[in-house]
Protein backbone atom coordinates (compact mmCIF):
# COMPACT_ATOMS: atom_id res chain seq x y z
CA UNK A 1 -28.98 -1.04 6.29
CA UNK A 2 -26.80 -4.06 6.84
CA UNK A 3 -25.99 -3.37 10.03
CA UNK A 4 -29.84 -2.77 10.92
CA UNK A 5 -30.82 -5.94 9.59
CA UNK A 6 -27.96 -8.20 11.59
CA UNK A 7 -28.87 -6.28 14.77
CA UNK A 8 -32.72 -6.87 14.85
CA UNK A 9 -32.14 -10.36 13.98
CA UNK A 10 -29.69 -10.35 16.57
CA UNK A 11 -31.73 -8.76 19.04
CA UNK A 12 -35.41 -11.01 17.88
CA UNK A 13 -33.28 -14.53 17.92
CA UNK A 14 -31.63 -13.28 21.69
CA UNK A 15 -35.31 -12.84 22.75
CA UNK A 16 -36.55 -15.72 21.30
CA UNK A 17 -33.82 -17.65 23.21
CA UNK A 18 -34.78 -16.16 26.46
CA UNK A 19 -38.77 -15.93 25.96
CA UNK A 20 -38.88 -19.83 25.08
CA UNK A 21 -40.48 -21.66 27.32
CA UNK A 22 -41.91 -19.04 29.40
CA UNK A 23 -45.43 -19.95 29.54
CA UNK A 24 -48.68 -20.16 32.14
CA UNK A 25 -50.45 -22.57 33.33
CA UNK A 26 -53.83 -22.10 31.39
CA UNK A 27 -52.33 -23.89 29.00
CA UNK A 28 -52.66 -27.26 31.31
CA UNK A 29 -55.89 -29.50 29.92
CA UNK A 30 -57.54 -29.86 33.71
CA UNK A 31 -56.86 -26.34 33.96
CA UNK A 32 -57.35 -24.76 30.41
CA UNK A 33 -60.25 -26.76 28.81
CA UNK A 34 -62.57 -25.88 32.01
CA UNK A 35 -61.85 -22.62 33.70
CA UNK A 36 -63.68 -19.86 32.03
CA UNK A 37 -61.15 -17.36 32.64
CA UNK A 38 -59.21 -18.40 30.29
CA UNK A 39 -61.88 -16.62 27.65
CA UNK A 40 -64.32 -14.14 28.73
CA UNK A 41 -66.68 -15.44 26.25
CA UNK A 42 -67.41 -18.77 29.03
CA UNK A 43 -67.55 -16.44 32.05
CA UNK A 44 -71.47 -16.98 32.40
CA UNK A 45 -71.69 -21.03 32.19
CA UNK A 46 -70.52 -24.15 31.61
CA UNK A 47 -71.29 -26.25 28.36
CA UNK A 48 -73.66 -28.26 31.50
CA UNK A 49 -75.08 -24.67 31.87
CA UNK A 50 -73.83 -25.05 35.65
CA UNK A 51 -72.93 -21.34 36.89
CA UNK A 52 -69.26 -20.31 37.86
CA UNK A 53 -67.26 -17.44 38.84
CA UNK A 54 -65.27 -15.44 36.74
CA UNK A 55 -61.42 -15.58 37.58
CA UNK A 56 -60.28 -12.84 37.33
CA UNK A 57 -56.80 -13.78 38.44
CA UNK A 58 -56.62 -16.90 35.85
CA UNK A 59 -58.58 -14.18 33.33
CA UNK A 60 -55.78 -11.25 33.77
CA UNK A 61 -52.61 -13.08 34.12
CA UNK A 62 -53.74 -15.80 31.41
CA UNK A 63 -53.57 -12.82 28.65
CA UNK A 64 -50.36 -11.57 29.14
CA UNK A 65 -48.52 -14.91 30.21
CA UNK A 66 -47.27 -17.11 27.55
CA UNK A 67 -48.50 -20.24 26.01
CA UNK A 68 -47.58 -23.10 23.80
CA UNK A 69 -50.23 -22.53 21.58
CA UNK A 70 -51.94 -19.24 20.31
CA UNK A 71 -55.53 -18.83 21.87
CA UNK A 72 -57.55 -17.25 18.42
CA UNK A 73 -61.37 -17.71 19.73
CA UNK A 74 -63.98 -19.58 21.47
CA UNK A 75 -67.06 -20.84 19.30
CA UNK A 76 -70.05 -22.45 21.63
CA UNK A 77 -67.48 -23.69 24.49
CA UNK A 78 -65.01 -25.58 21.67
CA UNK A 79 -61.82 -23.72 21.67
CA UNK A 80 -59.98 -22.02 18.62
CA UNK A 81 -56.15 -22.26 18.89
CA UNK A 82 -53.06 -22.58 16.72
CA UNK A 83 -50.64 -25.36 18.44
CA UNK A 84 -47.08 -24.29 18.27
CA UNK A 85 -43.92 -26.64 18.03
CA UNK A 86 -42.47 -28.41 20.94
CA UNK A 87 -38.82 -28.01 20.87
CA UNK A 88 -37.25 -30.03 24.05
CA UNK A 89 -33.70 -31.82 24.61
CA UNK A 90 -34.06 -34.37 27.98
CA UNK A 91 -32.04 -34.06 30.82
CA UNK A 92 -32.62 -37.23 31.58
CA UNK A 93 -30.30 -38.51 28.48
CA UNK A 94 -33.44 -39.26 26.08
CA UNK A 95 -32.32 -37.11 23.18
CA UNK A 96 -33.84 -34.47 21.31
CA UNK A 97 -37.42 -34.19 21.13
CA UNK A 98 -39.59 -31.91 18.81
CA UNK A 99 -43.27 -32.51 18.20
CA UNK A 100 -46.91 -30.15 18.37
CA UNK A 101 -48.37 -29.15 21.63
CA UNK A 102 -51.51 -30.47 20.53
CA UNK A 103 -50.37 -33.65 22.04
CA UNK A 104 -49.99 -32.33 25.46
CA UNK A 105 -53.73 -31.48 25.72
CA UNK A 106 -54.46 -34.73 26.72
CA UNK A 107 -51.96 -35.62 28.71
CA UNK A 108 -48.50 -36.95 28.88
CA UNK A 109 -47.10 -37.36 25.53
CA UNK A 110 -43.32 -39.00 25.32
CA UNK A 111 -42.63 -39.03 28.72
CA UNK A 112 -43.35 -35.06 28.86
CA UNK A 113 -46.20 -33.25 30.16
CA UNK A 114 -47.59 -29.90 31.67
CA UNK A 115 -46.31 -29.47 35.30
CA UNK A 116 -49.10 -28.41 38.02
CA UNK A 117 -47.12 -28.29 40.45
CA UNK A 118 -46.59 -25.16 42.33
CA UNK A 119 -42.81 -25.00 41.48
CA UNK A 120 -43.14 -25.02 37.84
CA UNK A 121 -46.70 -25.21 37.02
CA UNK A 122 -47.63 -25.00 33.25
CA UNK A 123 -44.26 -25.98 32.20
CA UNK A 124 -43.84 -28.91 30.19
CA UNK A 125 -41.58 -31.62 32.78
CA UNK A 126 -40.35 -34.95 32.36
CA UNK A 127 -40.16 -37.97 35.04
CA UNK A 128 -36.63 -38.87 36.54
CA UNK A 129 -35.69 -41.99 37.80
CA UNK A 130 -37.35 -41.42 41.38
CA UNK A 131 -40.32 -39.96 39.69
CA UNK A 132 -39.45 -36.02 40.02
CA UNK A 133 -39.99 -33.80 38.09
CA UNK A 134 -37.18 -32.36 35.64
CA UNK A 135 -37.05 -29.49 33.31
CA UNK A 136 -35.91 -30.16 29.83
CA UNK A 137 -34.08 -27.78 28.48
CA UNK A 138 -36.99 -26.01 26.30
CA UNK A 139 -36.55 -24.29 22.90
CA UNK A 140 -40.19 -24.37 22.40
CA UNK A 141 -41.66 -21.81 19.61
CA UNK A 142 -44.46 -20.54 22.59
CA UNK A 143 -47.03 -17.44 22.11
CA UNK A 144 -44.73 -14.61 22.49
CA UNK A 145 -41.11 -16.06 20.54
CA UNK A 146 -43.71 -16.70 17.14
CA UNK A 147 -45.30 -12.99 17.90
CA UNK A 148 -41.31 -11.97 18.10
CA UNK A 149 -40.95 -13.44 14.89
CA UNK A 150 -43.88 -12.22 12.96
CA UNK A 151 -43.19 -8.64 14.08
CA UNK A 152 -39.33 -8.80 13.66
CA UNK A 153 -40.35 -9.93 10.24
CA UNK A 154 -43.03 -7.26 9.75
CA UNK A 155 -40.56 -4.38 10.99
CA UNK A 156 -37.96 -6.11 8.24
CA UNK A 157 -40.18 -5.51 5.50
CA UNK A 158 -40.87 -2.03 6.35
CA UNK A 159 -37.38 -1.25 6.42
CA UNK A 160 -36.43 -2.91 3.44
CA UNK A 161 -39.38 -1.48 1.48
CA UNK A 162 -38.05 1.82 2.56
CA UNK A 163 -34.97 1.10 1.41
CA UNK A 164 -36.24 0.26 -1.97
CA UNK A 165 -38.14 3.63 -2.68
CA UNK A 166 -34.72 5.47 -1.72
CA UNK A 167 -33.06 3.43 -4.18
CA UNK A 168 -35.12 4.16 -6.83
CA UNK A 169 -35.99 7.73 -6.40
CA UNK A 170 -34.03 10.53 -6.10
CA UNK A 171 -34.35 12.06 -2.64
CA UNK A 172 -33.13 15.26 -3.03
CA UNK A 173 -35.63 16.53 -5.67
CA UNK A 174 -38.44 14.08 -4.79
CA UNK A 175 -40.06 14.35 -1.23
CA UNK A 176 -41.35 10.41 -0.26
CA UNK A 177 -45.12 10.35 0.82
CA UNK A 178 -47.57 7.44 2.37
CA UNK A 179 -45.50 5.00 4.81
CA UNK A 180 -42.27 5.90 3.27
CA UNK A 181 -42.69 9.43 4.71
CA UNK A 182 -43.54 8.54 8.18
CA UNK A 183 -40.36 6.05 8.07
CA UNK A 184 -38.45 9.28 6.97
CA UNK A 185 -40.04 11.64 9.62
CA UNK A 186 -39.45 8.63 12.52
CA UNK A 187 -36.39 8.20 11.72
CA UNK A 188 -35.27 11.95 11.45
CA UNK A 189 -36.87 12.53 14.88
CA UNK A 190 -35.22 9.77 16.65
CA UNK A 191 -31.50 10.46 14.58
CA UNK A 192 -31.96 14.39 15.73
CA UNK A 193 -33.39 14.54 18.34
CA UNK A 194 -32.01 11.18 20.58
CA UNK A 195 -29.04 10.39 19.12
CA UNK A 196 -27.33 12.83 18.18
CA UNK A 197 -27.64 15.11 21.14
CA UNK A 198 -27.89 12.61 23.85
CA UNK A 199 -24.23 10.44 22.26
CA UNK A 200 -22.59 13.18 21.15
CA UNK A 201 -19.59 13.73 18.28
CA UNK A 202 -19.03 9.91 17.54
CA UNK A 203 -23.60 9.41 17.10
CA UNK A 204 -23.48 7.57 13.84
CA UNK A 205 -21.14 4.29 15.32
CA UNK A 206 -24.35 4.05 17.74
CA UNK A 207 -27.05 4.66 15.25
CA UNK A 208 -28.22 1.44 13.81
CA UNK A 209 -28.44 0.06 16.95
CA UNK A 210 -30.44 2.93 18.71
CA UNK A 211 -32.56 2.82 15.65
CA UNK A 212 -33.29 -0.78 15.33
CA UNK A 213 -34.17 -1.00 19.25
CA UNK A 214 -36.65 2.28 18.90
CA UNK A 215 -38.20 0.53 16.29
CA UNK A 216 -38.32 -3.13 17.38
CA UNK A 217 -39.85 -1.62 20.58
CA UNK A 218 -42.44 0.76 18.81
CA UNK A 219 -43.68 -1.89 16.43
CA UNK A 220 -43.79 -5.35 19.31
CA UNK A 221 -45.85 -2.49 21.57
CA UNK A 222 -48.57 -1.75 18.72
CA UNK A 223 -48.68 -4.92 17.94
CA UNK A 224 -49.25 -5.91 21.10
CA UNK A 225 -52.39 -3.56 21.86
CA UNK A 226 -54.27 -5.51 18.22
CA UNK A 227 -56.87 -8.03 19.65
CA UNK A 228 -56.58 -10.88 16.94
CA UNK A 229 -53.83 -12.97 15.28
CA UNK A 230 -51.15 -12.52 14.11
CA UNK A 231 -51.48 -9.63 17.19
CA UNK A 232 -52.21 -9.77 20.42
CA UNK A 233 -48.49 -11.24 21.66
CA UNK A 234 -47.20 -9.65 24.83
CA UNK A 235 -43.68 -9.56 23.98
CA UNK A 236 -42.33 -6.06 25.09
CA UNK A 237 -44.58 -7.06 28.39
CA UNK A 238 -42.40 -10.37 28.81
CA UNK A 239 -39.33 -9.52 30.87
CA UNK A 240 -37.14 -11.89 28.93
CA UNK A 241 -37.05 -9.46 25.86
CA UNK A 242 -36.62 -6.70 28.00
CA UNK A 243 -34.08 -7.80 29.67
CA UNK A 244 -32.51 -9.06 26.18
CA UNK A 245 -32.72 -4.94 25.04
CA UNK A 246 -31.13 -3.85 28.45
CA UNK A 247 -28.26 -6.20 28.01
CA UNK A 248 -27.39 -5.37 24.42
CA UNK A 249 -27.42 -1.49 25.89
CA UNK A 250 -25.58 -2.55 29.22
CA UNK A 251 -22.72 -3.99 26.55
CA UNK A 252 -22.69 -1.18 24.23
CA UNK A 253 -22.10 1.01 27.17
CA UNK A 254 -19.40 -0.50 28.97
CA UNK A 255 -17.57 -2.46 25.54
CA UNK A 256 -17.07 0.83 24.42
CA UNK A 257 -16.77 3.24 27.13
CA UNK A 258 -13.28 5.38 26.83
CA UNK A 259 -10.98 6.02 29.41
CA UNK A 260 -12.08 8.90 31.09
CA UNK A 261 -15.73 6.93 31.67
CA UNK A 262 -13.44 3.98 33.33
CA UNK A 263 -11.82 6.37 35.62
CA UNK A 264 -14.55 7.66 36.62
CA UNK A 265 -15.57 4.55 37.88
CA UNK A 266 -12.99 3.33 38.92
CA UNK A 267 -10.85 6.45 40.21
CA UNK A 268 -13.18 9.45 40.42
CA UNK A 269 -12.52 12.84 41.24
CA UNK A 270 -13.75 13.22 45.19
CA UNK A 271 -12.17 13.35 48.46
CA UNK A 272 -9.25 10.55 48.71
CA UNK A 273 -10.83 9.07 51.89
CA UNK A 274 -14.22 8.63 50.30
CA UNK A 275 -11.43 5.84 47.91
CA UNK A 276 -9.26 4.52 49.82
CA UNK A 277 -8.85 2.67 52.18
CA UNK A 278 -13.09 1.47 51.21
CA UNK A 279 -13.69 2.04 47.96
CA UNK A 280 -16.77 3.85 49.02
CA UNK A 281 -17.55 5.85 45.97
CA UNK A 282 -16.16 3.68 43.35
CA UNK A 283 -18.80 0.78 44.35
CA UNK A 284 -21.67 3.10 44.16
CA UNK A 285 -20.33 3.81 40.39
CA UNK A 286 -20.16 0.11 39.90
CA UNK A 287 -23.45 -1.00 41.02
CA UNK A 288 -25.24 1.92 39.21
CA UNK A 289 -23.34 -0.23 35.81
CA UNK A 290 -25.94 -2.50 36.65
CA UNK A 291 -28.92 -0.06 37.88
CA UNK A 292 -29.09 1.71 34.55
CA UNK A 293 -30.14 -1.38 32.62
CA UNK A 294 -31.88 -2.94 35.18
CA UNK A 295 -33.72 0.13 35.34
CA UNK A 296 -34.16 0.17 31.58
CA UNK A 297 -35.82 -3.65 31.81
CA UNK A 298 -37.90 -3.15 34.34
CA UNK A 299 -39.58 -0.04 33.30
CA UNK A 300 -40.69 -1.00 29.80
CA UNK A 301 -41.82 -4.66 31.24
CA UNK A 302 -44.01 -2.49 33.93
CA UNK A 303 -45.58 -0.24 31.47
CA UNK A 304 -46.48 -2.45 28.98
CA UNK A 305 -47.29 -5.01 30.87
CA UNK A 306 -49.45 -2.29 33.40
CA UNK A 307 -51.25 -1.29 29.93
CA UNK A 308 -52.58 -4.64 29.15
CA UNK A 309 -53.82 -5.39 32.52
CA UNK A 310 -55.68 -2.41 32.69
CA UNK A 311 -57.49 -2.83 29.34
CA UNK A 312 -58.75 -6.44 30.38
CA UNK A 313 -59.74 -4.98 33.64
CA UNK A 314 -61.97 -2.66 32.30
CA UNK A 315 -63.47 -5.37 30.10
CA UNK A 316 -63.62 -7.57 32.74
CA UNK A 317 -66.63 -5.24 34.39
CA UNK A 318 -68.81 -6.62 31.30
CA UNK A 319 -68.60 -10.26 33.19
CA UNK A 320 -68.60 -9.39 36.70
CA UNK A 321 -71.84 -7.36 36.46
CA UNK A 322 -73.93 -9.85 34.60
CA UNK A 323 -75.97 -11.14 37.61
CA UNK A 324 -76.85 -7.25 38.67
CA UNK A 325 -79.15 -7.01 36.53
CA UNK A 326 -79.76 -6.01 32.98
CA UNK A 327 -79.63 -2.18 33.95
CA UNK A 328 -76.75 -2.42 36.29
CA UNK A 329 -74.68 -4.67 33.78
CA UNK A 330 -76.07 -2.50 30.83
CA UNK A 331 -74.72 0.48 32.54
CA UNK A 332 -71.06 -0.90 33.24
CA UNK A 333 -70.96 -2.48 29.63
CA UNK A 334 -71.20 1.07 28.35
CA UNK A 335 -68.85 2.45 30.55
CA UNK A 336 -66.76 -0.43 29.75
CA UNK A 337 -66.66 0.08 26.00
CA UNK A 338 -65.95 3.76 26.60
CA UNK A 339 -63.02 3.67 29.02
CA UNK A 340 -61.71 0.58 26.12
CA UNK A 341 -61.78 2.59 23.52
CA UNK A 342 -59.81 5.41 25.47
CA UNK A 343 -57.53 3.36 27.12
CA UNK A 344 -56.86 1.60 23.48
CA UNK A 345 -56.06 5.10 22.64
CA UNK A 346 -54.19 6.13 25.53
CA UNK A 347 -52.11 2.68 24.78
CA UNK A 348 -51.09 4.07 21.26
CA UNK A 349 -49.63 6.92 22.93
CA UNK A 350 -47.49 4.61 25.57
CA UNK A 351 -46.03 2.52 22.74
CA UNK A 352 -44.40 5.39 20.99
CA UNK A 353 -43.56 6.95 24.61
CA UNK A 354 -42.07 3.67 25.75
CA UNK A 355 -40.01 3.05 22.74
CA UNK A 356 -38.65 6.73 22.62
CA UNK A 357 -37.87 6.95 26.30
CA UNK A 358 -35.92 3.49 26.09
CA UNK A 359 -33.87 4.86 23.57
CA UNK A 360 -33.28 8.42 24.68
CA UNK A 361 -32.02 7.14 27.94
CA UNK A 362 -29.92 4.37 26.26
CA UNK A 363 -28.70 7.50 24.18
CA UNK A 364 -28.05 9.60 27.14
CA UNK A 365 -26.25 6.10 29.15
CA UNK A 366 -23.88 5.56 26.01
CA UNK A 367 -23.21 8.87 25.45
CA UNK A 368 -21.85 9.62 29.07
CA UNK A 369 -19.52 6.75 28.48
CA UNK A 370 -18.07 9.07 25.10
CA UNK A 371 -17.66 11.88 28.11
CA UNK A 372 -14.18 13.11 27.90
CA UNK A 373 -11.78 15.16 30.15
C-alpha cells in the first residue's frame, strides 16, 4: 500500500511537472473573450447579435488543449471560469512570481502576458531588454496539472478506503461487496491476468507499479469523458503525462533488466558479421529501447486524445446546421445526440481498453528484460 501511494504521487507530481504550462491560445483575451468557438453555446451570434462562423478548428483543439483557467459555462455571452494560479520564475533576473490568471485577461500584468505570436502563442511571455519575447520558466497550476491532482487524489481515496474495509473485515470468511468488490475484482484481473503471466517468476517486485499506472490511467480516462467540473480535464490526452508513464516504464525496464536481457542487446546470438565489424544488429536492439516507450506514449495520447475529438465533432453538427433550416438542423441534432450518447459509451469501453493495454504491454516489455538463458 505504501509503495502504491509513493508511486502515484510520484507519477501525478512528474506529470504535473511536465503538463505545466502547456496551454492554448483561447485562453488569450482578444482571442478568448470573442471567438465563439471557444463555447458552442455563442456559435450563433455575438452579444451585438452580428452573425459569425463557427470555428471549428479554435472549437476542437480549444477542448482538449490546456488552459490557465478552467472553462465551467457560458451564461448570456458572460463567461463562467475558475482562474488557476500563476506560478512563474523570470529569466530575465526578476525573481519569482506567483499570482491568479485572472489578471492576464486584460492584459499585461507584471511585465507578463499571453504570447500571440506564432512561436509561442497562448503562453504567458515576458519582455527582454530588446523587447523579445522570453519564456519564464512556468510552474503554473493550468487545466490539466489541477485535473491531475483532483483525480490522483480521487484514485487515493479509493485505494485507501479499500484498504480500510480489508483491515477491518476478515477476508477470508467475508466476501467485500459495492465499490470494494469491483476494487477486488480489478485488481485480481490485472494481478492474474497482466502481471503475473506477462513478468513472470519475480511479478510481485513489479506489482505496485503496474497497478498504480493501470489505475491512474483508467480513472484520468473516465474522468476525462465527464462534461462538468471537477471533470472534463484531458490529461491522459496531453502527451506530457504520457510521456511521464512511458518513462517511468522505459526505467523500470532497463534499471532492472538482468544480464542475459543486456546481452542480448548488446551481444546477441546471430551471425558474427551481422556484429562486427557494424554493429548492425545490436543498434536495431538499441533503438527499439527507445521504440517500446515511445510507442507506449504515443498510442495512449492518440486514442484518447482521437476519442475526445470525435465526441465534439459529432456535437459540433448541432452548430454547423443551424442556418439549414429547422428540419435539416432538427434532423442532425437528433442524429447528433444519438451518435453522443454511443460514442460516450463506446469511450467507456476505450478507457478501460487503454489502461489495460498500457499495462499488459509494459508487463510483457519488463518481463522480457527477467528473460533468462
Amino acid at each position: 500500500m505504501r509503495r502504491f501511494i509513493l508511486i502515484l504521487i510520484l507519477i501525478a507530481v512528474s506529470g504535473a511537472l511536465s503538463g505545466a504550462g502547456e496551454v492554448h491560445p483561447r485562453f488569450a483575451a482578444a482571442e478568448y473573450r470573442l471567438t465563439p468557438a471557444a463555447t458552442p453555446e455563442l456559435a450563433a451570434t455575438t452579444t451585438d447579435d452580428t452573425e459569425v462562423e463557427l470555428d471549428m478548428d479554435e472549437y476542437l483543439y480549444g477542448h482538449v488543449r490546456d488552459s490557465y483557467e478552467w472553462h465551467i459555462t457560458t451564461v448570456n455571452g458572460r463567461h463562467i471560469s475558475i482562474p488557476l494560479p500563476v506560478i512563474l520564475v523570470s529569466k530575465a533576473g526578476r525573481g519569482f512570481f506567483a499570482f491568479s490568471s485572472k489578471h492576464l485577461e486584460e492584459g499585461e500584468y507584471q511585465g507578463f502576458s499571453i504570447s500571440t505570436s506564432e512561436k509561442r502563442p497562448g503562453k504567458i511571455v515576458e519582455k527582454g531588454p530588446d523587447g523579445e519575447e522570453i519564456r519564464p520558466w512556468d510552474f503554473s497550476i493550468t487545466k490539466n496539472v489541477l485535473g491531475l491532482m483532483i483525480n490522483s487524489a480521487l484514485l487515493l481515496l479509493i485505494v485507501l478506503l479499500t484498504a480500510r474495509w480489508y483491515r477491518r473485515h476478515d477476508a477470508t470468511s467475508e466476501a467485500p461487496s459495492g465499490g470494494v468488490g469491483i476494487m477486488e475484482m480489478m485488481v485480481t484481473m490485472v494481478e492474474d491476468d497482466i502481471i503475473k503471466d506477462c513478468v513472470g517468476e519475480d511479478y510481485k517486485r513489479y506489482s505496485p507499479y503496474l497497478l498504480t499506472a493501470f489505475f491512474f490511467i483508467f480513472i484520468n480516462n473516465l474522468m476525462g469523458i465527464v462534461p462538468f467540473f471537477p471533470g472534463g480535464a484531458n490529461v491522459t490526452g496531453n502527451i506530457a503525462v504520457t510521456m511521464v508513464l512511458a518513462l517511468f516504464t522505459f526505467f523500470a525496464i532497463n534499471l532492472f533488466g538482468n544480464k542475459h536481457y543486456w546481452k542480448e542487446i548488446l551481444w546477441p546470438e546471430v551471425p558474427t558479421w551481422l556484429k562486427v565489424p557494424i554493429p548492425l544488429v545490436p543498434a536495431i536492439e538499441i533503438i527499439g529501447m527507445f521504440t517500446k516507450p515511445f510507442s507506449l506514449m504515443i498510442r495512449l495520447f492518440a486514442n484518447i486524445l482521437a476519442g475526445h475529438l470525435m465526441i465534439l465533432g459529432v456535437v459540433a453538427m448541432v452548430f454547423l446546421t443551424a442556418k439549414m433550416g429547422i428540419a435539416v438542423n432538427s434532423g442532425f441534432t437528433a442524429v447528433a445526440v444519438f451518435l453522443g450518447i454511443f460514442m460516450d459509451c463506446l469511450e467507456l469501453l476505450v478507457a478501460f481498453l487503454q489502461a489495460y493495454v498500457f499495462t499488459m504491454l509494459s508487463a510483457v516489455f519488463i518481463g522480457l528484460s527477467r528473460q533468462k538463458e
